[in-house]
N, C-alpha and C. Protein backbone atom coordinates (compact mmCIF):
# COMPACT_ATOMS: atom_id res chain seq x y z
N UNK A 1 41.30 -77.89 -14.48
CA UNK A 1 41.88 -78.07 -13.15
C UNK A 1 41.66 -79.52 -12.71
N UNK A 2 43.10 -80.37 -12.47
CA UNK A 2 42.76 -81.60 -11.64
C UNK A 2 42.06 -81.46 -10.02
N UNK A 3 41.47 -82.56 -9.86
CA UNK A 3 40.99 -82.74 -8.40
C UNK A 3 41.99 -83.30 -7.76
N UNK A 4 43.34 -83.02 -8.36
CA UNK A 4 44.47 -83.70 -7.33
C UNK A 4 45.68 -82.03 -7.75
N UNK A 5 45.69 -80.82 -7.10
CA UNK A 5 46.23 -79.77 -7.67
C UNK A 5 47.29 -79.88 -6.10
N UNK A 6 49.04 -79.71 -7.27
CA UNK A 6 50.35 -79.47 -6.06
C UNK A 6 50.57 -78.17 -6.09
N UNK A 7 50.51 -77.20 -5.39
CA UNK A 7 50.87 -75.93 -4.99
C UNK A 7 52.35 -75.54 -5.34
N UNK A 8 53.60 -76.66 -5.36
CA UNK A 8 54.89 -76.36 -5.66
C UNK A 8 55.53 -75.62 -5.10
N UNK A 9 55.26 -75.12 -4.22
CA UNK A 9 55.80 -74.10 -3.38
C UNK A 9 57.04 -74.37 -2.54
N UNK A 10 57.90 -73.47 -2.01
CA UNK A 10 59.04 -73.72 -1.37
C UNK A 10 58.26 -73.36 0.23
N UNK A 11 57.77 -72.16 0.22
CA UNK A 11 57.02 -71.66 1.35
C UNK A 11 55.50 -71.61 0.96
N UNK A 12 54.66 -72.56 0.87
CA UNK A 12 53.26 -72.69 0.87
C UNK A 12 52.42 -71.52 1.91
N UNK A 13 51.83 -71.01 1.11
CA UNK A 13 50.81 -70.31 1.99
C UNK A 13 49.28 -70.65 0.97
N UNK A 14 48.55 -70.31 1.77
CA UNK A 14 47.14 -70.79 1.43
C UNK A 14 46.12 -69.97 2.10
N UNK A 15 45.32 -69.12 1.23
CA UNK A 15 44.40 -68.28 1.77
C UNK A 15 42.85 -69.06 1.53
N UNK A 16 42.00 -68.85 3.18
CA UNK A 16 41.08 -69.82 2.06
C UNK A 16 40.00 -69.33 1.16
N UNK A 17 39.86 -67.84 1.25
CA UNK A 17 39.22 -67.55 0.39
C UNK A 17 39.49 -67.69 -1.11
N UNK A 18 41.13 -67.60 -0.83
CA UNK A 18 41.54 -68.28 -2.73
C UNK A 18 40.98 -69.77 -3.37
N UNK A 19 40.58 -70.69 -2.08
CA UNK A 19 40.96 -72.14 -2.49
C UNK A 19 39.45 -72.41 -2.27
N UNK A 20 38.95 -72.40 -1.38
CA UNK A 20 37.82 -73.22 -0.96
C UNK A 20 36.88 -73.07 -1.65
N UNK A 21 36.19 -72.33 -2.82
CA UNK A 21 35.81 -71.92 -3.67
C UNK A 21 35.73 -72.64 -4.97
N UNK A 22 37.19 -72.66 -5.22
CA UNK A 22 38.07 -73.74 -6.69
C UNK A 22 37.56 -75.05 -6.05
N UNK A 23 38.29 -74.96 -5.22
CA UNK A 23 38.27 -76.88 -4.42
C UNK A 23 36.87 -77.15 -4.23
N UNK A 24 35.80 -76.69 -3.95
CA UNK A 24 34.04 -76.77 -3.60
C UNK A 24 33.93 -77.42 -5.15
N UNK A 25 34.52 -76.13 -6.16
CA UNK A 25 33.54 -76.50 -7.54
C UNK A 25 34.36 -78.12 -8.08
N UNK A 26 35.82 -78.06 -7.70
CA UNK A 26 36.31 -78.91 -8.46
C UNK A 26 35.53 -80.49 -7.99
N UNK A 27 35.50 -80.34 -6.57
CA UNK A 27 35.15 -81.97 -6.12
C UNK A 27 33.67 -81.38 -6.62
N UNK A 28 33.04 -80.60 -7.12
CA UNK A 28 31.64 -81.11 -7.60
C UNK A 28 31.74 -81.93 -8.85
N UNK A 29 32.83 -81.81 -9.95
CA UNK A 29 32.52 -82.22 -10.80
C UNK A 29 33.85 -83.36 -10.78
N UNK A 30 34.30 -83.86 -9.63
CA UNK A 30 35.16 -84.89 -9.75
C UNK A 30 34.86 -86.07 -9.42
N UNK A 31 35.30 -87.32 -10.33
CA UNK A 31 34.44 -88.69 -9.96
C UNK A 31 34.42 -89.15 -8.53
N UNK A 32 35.40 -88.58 -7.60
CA UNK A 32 35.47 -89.07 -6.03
C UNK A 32 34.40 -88.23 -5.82
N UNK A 33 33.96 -87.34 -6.09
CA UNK A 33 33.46 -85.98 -5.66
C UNK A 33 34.11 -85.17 -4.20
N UNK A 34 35.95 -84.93 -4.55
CA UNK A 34 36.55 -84.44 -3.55
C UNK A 34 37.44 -84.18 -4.37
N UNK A 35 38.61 -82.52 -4.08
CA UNK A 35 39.38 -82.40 -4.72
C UNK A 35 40.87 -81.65 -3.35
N UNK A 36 41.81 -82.04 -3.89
CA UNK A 36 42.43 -81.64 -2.76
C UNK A 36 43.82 -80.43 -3.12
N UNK A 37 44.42 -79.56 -2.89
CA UNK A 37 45.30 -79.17 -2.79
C UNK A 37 46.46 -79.74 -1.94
N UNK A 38 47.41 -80.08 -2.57
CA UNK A 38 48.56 -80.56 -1.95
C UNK A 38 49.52 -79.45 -1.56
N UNK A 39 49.92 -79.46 -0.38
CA UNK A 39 51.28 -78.58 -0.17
C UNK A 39 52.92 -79.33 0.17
N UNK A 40 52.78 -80.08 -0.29
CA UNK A 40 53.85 -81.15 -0.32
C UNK A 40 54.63 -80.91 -1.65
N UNK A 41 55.63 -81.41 -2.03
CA UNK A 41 56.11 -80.97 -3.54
C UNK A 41 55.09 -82.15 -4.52
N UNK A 42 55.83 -83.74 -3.70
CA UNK A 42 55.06 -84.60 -4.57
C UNK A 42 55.42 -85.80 -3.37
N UNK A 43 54.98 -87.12 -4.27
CA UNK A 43 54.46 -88.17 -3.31
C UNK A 43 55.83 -88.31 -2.43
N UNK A 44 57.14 -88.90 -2.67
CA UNK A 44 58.30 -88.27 -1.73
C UNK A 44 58.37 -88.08 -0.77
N UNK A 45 57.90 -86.67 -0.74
CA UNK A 45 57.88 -85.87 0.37
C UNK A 45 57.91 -86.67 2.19
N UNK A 46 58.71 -86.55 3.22
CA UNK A 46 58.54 -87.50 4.46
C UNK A 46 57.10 -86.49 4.97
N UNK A 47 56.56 -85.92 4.70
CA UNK A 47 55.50 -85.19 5.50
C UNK A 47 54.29 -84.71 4.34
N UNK A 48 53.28 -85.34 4.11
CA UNK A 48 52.71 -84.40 3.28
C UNK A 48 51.56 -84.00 3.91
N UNK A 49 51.04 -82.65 3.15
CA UNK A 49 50.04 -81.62 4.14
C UNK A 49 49.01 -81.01 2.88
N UNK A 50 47.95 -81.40 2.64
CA UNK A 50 46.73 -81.14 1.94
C UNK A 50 45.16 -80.48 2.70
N UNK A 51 45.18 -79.99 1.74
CA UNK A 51 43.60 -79.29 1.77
C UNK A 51 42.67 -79.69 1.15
N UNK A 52 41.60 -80.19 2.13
CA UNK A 52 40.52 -81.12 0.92
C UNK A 52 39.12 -80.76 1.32
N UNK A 53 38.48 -81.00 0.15
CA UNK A 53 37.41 -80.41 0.08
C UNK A 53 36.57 -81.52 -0.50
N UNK A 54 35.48 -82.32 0.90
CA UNK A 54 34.74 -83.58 0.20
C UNK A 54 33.37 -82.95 -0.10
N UNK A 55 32.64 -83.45 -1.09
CA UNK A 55 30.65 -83.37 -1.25
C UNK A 55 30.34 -84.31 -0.41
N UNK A 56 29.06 -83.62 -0.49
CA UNK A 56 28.49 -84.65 1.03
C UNK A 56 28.43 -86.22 0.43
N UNK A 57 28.38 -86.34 -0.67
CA UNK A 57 28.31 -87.41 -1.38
C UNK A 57 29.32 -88.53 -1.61
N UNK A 58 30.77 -87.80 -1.32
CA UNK A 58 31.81 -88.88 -1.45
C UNK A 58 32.11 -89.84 -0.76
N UNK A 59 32.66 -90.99 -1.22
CA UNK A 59 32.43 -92.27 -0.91
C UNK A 59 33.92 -92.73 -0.36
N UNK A 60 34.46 -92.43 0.83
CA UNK A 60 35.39 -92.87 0.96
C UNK A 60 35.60 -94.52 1.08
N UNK A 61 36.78 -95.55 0.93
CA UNK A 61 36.33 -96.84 0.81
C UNK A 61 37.06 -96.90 2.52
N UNK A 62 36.82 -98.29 3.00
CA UNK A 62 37.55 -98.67 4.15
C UNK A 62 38.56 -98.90 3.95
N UNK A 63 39.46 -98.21 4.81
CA UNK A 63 41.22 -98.43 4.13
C UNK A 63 42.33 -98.45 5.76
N UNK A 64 43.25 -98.41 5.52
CA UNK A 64 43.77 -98.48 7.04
C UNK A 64 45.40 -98.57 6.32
N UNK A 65 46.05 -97.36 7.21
CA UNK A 65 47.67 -96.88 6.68
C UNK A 65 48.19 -97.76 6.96
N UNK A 66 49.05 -98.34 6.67
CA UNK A 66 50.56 -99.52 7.32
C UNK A 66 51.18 -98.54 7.98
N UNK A 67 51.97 -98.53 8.91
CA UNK A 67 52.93 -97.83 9.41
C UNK A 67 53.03 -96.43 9.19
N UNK A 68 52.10 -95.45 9.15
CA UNK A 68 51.86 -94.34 9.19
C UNK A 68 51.01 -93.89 10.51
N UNK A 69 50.84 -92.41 10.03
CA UNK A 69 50.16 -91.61 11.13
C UNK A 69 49.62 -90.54 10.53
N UNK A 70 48.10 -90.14 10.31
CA UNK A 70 47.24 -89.03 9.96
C UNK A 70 46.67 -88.54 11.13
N UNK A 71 46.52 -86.98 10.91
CA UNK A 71 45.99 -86.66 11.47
C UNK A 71 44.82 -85.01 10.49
N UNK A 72 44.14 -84.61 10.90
CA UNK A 72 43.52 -83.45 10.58
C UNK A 72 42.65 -82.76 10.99
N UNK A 73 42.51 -81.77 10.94
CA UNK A 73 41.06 -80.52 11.41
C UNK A 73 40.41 -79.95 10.54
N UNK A 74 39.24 -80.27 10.46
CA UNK A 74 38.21 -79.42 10.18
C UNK A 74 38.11 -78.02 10.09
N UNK A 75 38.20 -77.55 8.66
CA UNK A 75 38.05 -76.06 8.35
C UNK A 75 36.78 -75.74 8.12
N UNK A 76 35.45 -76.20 7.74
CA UNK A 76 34.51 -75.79 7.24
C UNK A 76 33.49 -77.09 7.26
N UNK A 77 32.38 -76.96 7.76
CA UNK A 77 31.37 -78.55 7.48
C UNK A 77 31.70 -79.57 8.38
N UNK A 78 30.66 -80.50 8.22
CA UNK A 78 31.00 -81.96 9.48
C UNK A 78 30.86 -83.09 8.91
N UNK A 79 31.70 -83.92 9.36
CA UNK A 79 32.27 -85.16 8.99
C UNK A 79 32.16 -86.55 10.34
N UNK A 80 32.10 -87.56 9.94
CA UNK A 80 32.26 -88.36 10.77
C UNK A 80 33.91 -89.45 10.71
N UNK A 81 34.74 -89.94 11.65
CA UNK A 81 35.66 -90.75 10.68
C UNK A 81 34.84 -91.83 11.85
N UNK A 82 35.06 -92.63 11.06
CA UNK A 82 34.52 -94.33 11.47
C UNK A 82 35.29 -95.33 11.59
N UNK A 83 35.72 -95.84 12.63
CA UNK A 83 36.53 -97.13 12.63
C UNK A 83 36.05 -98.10 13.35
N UNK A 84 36.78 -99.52 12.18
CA UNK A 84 36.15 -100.46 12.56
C UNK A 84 37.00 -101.17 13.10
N UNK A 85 36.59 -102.90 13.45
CA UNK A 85 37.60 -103.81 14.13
C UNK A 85 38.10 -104.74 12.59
N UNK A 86 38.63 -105.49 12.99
CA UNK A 86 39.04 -106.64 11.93
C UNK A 86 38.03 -107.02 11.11
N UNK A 87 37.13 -107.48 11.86
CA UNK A 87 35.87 -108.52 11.44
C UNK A 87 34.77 -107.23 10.77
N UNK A 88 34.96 -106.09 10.11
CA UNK A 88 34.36 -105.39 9.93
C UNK A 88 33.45 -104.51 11.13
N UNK A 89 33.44 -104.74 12.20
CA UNK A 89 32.14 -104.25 13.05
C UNK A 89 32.77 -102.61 13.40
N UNK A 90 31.71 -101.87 13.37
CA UNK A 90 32.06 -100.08 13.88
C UNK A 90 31.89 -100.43 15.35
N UNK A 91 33.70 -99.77 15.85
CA UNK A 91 34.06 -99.42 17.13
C UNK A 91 34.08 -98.78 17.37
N UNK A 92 34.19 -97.16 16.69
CA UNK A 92 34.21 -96.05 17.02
C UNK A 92 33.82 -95.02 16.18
N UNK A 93 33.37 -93.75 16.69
CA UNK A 93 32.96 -92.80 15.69
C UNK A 93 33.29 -91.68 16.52
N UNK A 94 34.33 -90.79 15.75
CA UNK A 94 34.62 -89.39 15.93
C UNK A 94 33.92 -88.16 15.55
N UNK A 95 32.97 -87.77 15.97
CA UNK A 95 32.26 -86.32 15.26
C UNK A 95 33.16 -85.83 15.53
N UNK A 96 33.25 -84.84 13.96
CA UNK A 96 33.86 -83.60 14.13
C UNK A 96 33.14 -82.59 13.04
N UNK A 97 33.56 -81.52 13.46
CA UNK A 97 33.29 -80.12 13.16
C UNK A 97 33.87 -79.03 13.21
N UNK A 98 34.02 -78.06 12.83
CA UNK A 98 34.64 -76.69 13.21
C UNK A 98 35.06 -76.32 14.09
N UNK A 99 36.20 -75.62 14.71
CA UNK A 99 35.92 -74.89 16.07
C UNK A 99 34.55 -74.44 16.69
N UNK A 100 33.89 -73.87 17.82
CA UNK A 100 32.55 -73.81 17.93
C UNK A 100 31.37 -74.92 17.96
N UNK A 101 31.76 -75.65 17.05
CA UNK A 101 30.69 -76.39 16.78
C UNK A 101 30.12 -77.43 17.55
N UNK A 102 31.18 -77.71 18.71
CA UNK A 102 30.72 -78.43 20.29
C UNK A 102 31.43 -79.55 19.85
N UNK A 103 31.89 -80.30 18.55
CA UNK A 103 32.45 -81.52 17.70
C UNK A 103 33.39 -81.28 18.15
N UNK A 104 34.82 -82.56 17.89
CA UNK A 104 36.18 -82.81 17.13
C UNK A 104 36.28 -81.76 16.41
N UNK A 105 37.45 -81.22 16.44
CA UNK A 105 38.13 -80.28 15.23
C UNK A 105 38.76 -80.77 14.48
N UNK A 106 39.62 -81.99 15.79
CA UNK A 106 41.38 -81.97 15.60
C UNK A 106 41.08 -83.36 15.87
N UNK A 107 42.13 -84.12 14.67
CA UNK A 107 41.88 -85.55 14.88
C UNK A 107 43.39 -86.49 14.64
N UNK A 108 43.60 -87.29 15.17
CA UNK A 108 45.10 -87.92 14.87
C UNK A 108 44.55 -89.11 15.41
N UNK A 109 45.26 -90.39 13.94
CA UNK A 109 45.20 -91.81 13.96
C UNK A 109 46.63 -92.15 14.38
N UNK A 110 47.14 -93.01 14.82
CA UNK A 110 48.44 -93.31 15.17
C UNK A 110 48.91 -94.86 15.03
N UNK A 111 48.00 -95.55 14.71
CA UNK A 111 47.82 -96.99 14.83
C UNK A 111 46.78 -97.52 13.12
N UNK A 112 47.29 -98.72 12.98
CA UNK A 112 46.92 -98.77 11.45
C UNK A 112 45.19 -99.54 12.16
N UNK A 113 44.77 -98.92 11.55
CA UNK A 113 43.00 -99.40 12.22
C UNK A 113 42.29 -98.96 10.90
N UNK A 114 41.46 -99.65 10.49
CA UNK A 114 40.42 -99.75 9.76
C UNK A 114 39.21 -98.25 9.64
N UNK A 115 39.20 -97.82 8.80
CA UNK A 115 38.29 -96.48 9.25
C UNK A 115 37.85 -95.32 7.24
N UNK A 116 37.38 -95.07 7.70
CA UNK A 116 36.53 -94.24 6.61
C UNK A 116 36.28 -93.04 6.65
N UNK A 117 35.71 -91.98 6.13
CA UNK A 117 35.15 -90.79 6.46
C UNK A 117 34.23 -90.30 5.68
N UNK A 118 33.30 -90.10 6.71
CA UNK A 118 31.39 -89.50 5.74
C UNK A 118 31.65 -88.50 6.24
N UNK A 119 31.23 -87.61 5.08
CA UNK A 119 30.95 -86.18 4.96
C UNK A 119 29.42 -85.92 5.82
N UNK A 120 29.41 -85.30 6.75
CA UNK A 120 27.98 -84.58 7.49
C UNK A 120 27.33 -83.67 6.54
N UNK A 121 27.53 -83.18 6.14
CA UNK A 121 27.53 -81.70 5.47
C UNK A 121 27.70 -81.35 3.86
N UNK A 122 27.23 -80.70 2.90
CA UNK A 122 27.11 -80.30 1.92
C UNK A 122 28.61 -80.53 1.10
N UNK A 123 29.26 -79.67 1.99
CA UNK A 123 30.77 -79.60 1.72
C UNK A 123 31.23 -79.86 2.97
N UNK A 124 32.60 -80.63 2.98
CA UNK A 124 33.69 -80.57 4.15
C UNK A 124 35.00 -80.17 4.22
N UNK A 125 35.69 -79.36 4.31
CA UNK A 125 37.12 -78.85 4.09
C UNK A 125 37.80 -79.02 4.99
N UNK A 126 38.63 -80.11 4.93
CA UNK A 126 39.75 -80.11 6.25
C UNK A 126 41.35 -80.00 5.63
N UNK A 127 42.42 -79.89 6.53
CA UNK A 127 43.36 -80.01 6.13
C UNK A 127 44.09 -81.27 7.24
N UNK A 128 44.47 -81.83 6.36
CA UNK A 128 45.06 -83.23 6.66
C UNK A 128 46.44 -83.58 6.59
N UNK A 129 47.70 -83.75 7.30
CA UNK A 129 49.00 -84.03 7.50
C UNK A 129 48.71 -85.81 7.99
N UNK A 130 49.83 -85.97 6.96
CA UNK A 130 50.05 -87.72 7.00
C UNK A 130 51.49 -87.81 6.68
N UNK A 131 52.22 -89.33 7.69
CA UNK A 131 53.69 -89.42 7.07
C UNK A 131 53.84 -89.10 5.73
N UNK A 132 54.87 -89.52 5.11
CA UNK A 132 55.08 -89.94 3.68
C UNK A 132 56.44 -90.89 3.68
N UNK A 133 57.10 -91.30 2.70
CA UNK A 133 56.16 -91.11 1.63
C UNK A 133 55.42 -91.67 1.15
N UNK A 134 54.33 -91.37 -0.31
CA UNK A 134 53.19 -92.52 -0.40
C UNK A 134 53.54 -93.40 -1.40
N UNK A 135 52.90 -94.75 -0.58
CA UNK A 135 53.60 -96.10 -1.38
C UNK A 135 52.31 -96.79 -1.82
N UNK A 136 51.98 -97.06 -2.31
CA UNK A 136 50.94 -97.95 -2.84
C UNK A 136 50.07 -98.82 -1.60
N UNK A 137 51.64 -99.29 -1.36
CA UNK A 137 51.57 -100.69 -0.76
C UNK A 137 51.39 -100.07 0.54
N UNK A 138 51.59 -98.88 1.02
CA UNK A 138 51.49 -98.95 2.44
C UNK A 138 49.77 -98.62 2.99
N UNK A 139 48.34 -99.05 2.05
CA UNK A 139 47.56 -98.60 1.89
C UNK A 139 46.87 -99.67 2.01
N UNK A 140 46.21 -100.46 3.14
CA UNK A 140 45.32 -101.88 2.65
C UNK A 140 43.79 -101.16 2.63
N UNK A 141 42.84 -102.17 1.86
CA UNK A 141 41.50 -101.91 1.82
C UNK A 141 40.75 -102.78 2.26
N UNK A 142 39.94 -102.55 2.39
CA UNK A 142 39.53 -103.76 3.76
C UNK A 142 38.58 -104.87 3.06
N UNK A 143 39.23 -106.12 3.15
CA UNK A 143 38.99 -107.32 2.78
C UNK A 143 37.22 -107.77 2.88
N UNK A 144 37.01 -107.70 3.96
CA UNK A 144 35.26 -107.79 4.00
C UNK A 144 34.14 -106.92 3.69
N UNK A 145 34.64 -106.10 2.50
CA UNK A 145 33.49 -105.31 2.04
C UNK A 145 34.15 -104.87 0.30
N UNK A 146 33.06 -104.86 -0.50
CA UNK A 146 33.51 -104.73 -1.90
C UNK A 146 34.18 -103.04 -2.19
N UNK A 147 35.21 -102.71 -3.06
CA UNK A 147 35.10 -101.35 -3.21
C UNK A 147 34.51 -100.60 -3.51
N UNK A 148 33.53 -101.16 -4.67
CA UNK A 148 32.19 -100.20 -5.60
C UNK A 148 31.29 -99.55 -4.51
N UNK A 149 31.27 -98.45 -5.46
CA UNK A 149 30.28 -97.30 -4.04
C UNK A 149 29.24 -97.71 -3.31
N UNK A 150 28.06 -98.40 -4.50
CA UNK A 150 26.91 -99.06 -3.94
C UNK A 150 27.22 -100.48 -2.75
N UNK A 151 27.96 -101.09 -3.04
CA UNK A 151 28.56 -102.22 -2.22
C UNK A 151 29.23 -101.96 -0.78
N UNK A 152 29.83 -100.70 -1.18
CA UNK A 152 30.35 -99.73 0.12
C UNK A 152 29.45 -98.83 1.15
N UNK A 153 28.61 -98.64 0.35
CA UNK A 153 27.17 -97.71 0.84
C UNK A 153 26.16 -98.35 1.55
N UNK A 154 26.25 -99.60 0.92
CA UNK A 154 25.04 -100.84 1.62
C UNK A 154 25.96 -101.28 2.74
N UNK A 155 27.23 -101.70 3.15
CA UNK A 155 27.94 -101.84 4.38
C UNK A 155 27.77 -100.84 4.82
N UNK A 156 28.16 -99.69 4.63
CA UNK A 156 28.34 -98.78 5.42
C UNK A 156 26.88 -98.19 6.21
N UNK A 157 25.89 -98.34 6.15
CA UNK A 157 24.15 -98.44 6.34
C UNK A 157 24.18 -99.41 7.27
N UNK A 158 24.55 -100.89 6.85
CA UNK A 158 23.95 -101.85 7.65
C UNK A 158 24.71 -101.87 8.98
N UNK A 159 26.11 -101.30 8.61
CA UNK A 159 27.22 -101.64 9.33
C UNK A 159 27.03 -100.31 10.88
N UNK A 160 25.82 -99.58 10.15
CA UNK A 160 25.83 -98.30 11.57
C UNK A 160 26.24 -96.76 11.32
N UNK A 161 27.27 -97.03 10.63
CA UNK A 161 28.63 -95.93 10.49
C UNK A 161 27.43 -94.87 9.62
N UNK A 162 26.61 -94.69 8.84
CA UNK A 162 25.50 -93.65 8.37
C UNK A 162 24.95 -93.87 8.98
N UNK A 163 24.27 -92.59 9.84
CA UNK A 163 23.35 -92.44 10.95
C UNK A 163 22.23 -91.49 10.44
């Protein structure tokens, strides 16, 4: 099983006792350590809509959409998303969590801003809707910090955003 699995579906349905299970074990043994179900056909698609499942361990890098718009909620576990300004500095931090959980559930970016996401929690399962379609290019990474995990991990520490 890839850590990148398309559902193909005309009418997607998704139970989560079918998935969250597969998706837990797959991002354990995947080099992001996150694996996602797509319900989109493929990259194309003007709307795509995934199910993802991060370890507390994954390393998202600082990245920021061009001309898009994400948004998502929290199915299971807590997460932080982190955004920064230009100059690298953390401006903001969204807790979220489950319904119940007193957190963010429900989250929507609308503006291309700088930002990341740490896993709170063991596992995190959200499902995430973003324009499409996906272009390479419509994806920057943020210039003042290296991509490698450790390089990303030591910003991300000094920088605040791990609490």
């Amino acid at each position: 099983m890839s850590e990148v699995i398309f559902l193909g579906e005309d009418i997607a349905e998704v139970r989560l006792e079918d998935w969250i299970e597969k998706l837990k074990t797959q991002a354990e043994t995947a080099p992001y350590r996150r694996a996602r179900l797509c319900l989109h056909h493929d990259h194309t698609d003007p709307v795509h809509e995934m199910f993802i499942v991060f370890c507390k361990d994954s390393i998202i890098p600082i990245h920021k959409h061009l001309n898009k718009s994400e948004s998502f909620h929290v199915i299971e576990g807590e997460l932080d998303v982190v955004i920064f300004d230009d100059e690298g500095n953390l401006v903001r931090r969204v807790e979220m969590g489950p319904p119940g959980s007193g957190k963010s559930f429900l989250y929507r970016m609308s503006v291309d801003a700088w930002h990341s996401v740490i896993p709170r929690s063991d596992f995190v399962a959200i499902h995430e809707t973003t324009t499409g379609p996906f272009e390479a290019d419509d994806c920057a990474y943020a210039p003042w910090v290296a991509y490698e995990d450790e390089a990303l991990r030591s910003f991300l520490t000094k920088s605040g955003a791990y609490r």
